[in-house]
C-alpha atoms as a PDB file:
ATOM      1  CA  UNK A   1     -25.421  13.181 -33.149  1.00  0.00           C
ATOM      2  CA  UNK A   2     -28.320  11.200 -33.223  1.00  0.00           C
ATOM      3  CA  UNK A   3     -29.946   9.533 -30.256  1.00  0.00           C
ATOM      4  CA  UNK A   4     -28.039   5.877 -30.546  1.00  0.00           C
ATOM      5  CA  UNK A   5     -24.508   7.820 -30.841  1.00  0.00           C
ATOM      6  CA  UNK A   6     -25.796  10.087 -28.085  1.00  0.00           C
ATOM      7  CA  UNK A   7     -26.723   7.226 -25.879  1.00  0.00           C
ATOM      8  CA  UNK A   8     -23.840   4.719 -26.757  1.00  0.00           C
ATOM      9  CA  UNK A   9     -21.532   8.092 -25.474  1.00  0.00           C
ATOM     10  CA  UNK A  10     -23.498   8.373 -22.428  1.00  0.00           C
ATOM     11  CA  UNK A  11     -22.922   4.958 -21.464  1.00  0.00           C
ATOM     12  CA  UNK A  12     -19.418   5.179 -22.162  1.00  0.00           C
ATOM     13  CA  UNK A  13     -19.107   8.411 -19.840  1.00  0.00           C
ATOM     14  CA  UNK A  14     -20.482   6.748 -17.255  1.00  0.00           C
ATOM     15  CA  UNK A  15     -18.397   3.232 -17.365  1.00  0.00           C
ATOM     16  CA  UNK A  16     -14.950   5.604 -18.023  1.00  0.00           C
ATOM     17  CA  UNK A  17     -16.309   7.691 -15.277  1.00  0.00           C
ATOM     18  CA  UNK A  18     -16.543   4.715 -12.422  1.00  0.00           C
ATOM     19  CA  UNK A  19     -13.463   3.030 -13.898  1.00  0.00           C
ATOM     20  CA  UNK A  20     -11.593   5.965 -12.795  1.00  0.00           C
ATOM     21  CA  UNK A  21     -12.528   5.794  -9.158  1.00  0.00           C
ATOM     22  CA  UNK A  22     -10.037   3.180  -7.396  1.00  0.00           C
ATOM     23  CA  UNK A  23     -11.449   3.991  -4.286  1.00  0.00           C
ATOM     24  CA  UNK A  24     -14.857   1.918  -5.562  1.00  0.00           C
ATOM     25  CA  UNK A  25     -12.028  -1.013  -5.941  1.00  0.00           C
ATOM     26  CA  UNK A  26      -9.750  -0.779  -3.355  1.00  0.00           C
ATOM     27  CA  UNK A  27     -10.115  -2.869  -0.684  1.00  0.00           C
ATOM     28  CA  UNK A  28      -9.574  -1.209   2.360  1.00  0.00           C
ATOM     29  CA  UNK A  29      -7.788  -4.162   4.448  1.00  0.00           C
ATOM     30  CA  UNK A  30      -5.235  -4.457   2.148  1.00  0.00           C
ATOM     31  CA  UNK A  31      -1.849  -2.166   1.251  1.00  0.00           C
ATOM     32  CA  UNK A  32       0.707  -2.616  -1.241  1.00  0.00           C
ATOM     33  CA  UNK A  33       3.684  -4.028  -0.229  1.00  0.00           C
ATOM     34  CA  UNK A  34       6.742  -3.568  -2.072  1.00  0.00           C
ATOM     35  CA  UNK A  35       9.868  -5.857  -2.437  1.00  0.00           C
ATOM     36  CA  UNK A  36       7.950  -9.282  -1.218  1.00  0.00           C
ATOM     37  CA  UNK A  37       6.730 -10.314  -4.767  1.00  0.00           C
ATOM     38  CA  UNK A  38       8.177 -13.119  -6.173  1.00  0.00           C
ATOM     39  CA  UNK A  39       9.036 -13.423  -9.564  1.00  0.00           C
ATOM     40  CA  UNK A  40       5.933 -13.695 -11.459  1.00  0.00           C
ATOM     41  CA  UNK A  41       3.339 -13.218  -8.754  1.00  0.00           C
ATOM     42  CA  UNK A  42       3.515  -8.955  -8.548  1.00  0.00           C
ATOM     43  CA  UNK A  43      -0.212  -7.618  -8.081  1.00  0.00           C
ATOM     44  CA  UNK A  44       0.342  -4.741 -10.444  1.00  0.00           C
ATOM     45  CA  UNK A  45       2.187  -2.238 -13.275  1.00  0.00           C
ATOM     46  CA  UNK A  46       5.542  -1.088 -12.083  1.00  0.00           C
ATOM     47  CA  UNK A  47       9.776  -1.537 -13.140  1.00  0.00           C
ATOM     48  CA  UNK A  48       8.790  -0.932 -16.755  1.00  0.00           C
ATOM     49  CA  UNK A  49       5.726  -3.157 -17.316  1.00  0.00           C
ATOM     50  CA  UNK A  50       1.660  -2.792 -17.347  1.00  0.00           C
ATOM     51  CA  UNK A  51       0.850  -6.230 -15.415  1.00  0.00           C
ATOM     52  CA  UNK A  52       0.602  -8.317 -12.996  1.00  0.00           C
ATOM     53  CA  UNK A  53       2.781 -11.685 -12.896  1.00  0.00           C
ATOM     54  CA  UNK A  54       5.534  -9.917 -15.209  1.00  0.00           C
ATOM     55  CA  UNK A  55       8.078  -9.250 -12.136  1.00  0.00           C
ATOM     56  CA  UNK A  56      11.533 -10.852 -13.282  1.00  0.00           C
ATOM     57  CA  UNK A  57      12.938 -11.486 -10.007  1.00  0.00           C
ATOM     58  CA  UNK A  58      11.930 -12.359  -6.442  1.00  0.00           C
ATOM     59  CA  UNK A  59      11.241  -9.484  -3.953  1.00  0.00           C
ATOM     60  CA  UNK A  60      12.481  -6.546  -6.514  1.00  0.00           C
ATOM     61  CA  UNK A  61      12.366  -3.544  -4.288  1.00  0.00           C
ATOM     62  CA  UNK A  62      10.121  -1.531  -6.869  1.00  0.00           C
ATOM     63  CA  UNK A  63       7.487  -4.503  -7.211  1.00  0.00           C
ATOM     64  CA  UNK A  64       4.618  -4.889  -5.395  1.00  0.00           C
ATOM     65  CA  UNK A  65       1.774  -7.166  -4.089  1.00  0.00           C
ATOM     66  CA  UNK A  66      -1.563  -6.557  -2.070  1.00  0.00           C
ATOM     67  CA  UNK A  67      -1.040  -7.587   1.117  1.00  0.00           C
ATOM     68  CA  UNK A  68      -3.370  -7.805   4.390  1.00  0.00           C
ATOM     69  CA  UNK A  69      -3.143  -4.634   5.982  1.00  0.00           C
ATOM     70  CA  UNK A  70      -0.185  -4.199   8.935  1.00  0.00           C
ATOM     71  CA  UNK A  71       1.051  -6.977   7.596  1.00  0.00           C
ATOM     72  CA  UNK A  72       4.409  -5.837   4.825  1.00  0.00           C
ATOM     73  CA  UNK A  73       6.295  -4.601   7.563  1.00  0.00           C
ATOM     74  CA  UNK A  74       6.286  -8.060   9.155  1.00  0.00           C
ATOM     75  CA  UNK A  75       7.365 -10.033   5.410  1.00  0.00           C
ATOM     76  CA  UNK A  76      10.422  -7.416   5.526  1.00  0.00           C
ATOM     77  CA  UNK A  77       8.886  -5.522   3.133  1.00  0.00           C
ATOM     78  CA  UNK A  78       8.025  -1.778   2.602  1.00  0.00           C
ATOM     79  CA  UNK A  79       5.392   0.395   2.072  1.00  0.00           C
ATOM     80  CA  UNK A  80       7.219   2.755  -0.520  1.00  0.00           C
ATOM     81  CA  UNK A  81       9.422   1.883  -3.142  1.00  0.00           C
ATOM     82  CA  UNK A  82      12.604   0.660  -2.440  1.00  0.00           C
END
């Protein structure tokens, strides 16, 4: 390897290495809340799919959305799969 390649794979260590750490992202105040999404609007990967916004129907029980923390329960929602 010479130094660029060496270098280049460095880098890329280090940028898979934080991108792996969803506790760097997470926000703590929030907490996933499933079966409150409407169609469209889901925060995230789930039912089959790899985005957001791809939900098919309103408040599917294994969709989810960031909510404000103590706050799914209250929507009707839940904090687990449904």
């Amino acid at each position: 390897m010479d130094r660029r390649q060496l270098i280049l794979a460095g880098a890329m260590t280090a940028v898979l290495a934080l991108a792996s750490q969803p506790s760097l992202a997470a926000d703590p105040s929030k907490e996933k809340c499933f079966g409150v999404a409407k169609a469209g609007a889901n925060d995230c990967a789930a039912n089959g799919h790899s985005c957001a916004g791809m939900a098919k129907k309103d408040r599917d029980g294994k969709e989810w959305k960031l909510v404000a923390k103590g706050s799914c329960l209250a929507m009707k929602g839940s904090l687990t799969p449904l």
